[in-house]
N, C-alpha and C. Protein backbone atom coordinates (compact mmCIF):
# COMPACT_ATOMS: atom_id res chain seq x y z
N UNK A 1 0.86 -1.18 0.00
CA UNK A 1 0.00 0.00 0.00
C UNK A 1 0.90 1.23 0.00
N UNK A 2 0.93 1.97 -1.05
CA UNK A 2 1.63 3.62 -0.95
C UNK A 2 0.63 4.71 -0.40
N UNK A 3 1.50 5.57 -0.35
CA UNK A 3 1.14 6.77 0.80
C UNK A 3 -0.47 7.05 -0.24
N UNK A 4 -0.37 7.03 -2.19
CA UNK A 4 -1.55 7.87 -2.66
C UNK A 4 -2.35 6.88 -2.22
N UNK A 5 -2.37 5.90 -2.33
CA UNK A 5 -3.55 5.00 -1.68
C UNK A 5 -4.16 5.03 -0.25
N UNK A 6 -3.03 5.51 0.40
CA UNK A 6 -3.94 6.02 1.68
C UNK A 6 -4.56 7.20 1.72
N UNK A 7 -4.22 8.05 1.23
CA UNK A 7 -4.78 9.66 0.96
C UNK A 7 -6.01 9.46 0.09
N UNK A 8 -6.12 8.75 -0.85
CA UNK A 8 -7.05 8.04 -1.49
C UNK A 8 -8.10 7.60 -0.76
N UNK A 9 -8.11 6.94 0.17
CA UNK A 9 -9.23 6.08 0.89
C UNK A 9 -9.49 7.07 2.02
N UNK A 10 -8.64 8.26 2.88
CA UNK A 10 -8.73 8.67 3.64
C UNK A 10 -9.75 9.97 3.14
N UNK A 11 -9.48 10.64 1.74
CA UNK A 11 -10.15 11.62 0.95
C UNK A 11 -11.88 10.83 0.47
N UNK A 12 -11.84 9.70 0.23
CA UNK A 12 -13.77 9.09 0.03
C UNK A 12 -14.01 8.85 1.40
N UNK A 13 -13.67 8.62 2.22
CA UNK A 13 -13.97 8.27 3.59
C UNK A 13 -14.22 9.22 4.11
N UNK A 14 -13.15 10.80 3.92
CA UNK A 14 -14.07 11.94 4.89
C UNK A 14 -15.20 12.76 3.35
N UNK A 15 -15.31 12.78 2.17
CA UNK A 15 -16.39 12.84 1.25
C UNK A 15 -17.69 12.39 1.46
N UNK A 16 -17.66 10.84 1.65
CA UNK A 16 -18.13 10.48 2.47
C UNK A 16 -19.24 10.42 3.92
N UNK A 17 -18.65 10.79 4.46
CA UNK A 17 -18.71 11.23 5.69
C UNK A 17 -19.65 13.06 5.85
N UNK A 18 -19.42 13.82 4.64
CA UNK A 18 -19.63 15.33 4.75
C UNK A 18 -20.94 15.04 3.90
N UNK A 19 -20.61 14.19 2.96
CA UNK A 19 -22.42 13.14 1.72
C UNK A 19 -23.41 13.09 2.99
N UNK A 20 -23.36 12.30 4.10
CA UNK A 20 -23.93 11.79 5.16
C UNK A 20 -24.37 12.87 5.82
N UNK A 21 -23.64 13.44 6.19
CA UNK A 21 -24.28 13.89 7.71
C UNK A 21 -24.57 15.50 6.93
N UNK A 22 -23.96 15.93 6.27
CA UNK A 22 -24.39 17.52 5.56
C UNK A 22 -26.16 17.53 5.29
N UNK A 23 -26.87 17.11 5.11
CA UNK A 23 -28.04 17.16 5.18
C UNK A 23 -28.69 17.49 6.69
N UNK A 24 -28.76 16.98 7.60
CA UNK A 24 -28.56 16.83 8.83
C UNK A 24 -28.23 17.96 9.20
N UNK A 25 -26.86 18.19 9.37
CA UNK A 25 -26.28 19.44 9.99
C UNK A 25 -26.81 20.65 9.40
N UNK A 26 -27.20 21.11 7.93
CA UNK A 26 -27.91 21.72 7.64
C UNK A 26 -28.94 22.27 7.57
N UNK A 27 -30.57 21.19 8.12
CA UNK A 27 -31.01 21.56 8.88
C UNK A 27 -30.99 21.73 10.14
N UNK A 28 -30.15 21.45 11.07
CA UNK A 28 -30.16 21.80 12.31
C UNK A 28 -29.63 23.39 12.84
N UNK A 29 -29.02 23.78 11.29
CA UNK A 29 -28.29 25.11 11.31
C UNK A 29 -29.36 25.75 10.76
N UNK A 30 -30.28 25.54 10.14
CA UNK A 30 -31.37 26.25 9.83
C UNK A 30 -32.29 26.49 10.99
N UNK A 31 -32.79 25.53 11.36
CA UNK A 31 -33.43 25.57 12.49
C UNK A 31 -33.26 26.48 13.90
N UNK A 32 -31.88 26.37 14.19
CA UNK A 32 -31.31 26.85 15.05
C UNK A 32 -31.38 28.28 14.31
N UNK A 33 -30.77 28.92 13.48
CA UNK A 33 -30.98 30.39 13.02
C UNK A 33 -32.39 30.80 12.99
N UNK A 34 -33.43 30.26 12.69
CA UNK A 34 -34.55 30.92 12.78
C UNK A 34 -35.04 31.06 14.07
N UNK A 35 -34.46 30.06 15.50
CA UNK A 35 -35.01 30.02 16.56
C UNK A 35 -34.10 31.33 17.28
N UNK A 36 -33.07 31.53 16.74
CA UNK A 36 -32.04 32.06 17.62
C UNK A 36 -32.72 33.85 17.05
N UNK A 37 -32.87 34.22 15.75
CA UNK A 37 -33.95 34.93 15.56
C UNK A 37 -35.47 35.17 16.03
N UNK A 38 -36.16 34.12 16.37
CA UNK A 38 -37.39 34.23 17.06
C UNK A 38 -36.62 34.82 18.26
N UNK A 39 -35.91 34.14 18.87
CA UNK A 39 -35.58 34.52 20.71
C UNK A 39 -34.77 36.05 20.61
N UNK A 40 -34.46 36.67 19.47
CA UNK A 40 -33.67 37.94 19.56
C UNK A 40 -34.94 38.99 19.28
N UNK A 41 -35.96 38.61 18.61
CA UNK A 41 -37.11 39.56 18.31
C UNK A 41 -37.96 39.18 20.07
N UNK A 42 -38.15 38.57 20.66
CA UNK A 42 -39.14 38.30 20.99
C UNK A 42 -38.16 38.45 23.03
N UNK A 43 -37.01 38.35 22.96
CA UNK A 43 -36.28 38.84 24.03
C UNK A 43 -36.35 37.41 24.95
N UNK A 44 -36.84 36.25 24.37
CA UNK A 44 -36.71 34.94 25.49
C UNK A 44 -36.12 34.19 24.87
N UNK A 45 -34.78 34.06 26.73
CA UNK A 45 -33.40 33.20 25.69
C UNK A 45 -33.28 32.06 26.79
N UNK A 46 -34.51 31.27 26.68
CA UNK A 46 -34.35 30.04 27.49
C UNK A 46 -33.66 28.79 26.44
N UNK A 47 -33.13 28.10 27.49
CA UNK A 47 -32.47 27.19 26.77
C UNK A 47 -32.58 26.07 25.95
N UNK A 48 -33.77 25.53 26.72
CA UNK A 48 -34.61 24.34 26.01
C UNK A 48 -35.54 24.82 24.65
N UNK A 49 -35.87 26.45 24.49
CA UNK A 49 -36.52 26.95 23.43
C UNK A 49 -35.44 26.66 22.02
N UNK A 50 -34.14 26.32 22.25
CA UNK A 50 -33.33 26.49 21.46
C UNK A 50 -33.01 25.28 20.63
N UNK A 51 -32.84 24.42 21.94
CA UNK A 51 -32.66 22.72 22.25
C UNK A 51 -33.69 22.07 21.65
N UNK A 52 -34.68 21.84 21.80
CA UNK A 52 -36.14 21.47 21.30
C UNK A 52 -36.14 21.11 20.05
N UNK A 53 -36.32 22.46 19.66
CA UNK A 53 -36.76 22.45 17.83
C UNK A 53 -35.94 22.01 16.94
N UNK A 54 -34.46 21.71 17.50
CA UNK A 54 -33.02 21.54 16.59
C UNK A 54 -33.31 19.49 16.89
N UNK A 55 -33.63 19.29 18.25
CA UNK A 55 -33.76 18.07 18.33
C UNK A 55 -35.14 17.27 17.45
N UNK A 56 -35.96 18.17 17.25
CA UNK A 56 -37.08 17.33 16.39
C UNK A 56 -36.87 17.65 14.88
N UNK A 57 -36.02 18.69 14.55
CA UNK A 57 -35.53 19.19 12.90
C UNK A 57 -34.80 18.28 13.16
N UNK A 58 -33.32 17.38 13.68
CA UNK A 58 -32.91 16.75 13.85
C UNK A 58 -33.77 14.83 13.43
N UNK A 59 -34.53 14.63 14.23
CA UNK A 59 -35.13 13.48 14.67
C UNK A 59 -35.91 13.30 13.25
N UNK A 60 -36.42 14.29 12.93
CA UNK A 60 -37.62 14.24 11.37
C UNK A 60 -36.23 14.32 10.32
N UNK A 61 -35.36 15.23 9.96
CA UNK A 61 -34.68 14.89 9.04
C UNK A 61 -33.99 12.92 8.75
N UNK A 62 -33.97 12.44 10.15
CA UNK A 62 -33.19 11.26 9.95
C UNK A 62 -34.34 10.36 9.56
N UNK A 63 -35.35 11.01 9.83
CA UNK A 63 -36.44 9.89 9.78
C UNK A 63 -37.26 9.73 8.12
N UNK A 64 -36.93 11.22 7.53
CA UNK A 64 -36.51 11.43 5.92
C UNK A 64 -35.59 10.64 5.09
N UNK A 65 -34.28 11.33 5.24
CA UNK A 65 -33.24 10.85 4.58
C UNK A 65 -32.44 9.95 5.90
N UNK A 66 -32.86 9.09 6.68
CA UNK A 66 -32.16 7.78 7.18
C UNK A 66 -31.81 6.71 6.39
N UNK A 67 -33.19 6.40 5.57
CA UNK A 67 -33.09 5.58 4.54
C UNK A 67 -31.90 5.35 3.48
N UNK A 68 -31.90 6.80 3.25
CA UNK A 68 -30.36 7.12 2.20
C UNK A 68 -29.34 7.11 2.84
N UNK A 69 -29.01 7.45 3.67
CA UNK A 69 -28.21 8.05 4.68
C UNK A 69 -27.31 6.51 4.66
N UNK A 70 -28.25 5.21 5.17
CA UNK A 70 -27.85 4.33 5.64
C UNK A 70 -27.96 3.36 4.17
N UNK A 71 -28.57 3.42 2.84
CA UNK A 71 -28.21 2.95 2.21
C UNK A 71 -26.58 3.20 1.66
N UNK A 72 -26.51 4.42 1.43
CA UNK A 72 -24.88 5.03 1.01
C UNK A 72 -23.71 4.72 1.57
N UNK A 73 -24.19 4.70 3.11
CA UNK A 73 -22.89 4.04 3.58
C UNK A 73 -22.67 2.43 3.70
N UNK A 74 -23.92 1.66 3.51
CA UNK A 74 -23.85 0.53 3.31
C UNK A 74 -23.17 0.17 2.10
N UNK A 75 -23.33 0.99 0.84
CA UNK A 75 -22.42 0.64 -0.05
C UNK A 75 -20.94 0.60 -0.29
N UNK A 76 -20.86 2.30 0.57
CA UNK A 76 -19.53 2.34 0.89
C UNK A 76 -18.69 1.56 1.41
N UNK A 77 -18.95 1.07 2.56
CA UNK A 77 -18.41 0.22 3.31
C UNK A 77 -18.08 -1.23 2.55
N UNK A 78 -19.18 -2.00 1.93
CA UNK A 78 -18.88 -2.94 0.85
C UNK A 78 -18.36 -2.56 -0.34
N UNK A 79 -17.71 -1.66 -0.80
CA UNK A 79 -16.89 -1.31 -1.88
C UNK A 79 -15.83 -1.40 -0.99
N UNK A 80 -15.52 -0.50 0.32
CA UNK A 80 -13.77 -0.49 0.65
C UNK A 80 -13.62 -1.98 1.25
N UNK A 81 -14.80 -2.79 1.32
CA UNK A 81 -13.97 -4.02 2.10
C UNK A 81 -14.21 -5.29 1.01
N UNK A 82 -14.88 -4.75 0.00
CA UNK A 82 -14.44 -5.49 -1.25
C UNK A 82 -12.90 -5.02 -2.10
N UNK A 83 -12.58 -3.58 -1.72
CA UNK A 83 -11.19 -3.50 -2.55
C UNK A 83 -9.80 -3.65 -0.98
N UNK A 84 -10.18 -4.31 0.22
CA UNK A 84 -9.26 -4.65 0.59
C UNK A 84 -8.26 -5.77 0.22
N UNK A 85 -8.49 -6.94 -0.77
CA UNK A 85 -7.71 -7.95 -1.08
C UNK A 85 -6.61 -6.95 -2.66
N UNK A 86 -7.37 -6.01 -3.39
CA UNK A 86 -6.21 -5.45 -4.07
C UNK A 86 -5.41 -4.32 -3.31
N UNK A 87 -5.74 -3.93 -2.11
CA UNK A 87 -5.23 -3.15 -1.76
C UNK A 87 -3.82 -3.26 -1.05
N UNK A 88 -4.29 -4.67 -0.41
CA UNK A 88 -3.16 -5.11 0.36
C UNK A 88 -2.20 -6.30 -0.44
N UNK A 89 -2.88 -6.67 -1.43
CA UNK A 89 -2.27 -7.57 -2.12
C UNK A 89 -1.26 -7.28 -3.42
């Protein structure tokens, strides 16, 4: 195994990884900006008002795209551990 082959697997692995969860984190950054806006117009900066809505934008996005989420990396994972015998061989 040479160094491009590790930079290789280390570069789809965090691609990867940003495929996955960037949906996700995106709405939770949405969510969170419109709440963090409600609580700056409206002057109430409790904590759980913040917490809440990011956890069910959270909970409903996975419950959307989980399906994909967990098909993609299922493939992934059987592609890199199907190209471990040329990799090491």
């Amino acid at each position: 195994m040479d160094p491009q082959q590790v930079l290789t697997i280390s570069r789809d692995g965090l691609l990867m990884m940003l495929t996955v969860v960037g949906p996700l984190v995106l709405v939770v950054l949405a969510v969170g900006l419109v709440v963090s806006i409600i609580q700056a117009a409206t002057q109430i900066h409790e904590q759980t008002l913040s917490f809440v809505p990011k956890l069910l934008a959270a909970f409903a996005t996975l419950a959307v795209a989980g399906p994909w989420m967990i098909s993609t990396l299922v493939e992934y994972i059987q592609q890199t551990l199907q190209s471990i015998p040329s990799v090491v061989g």
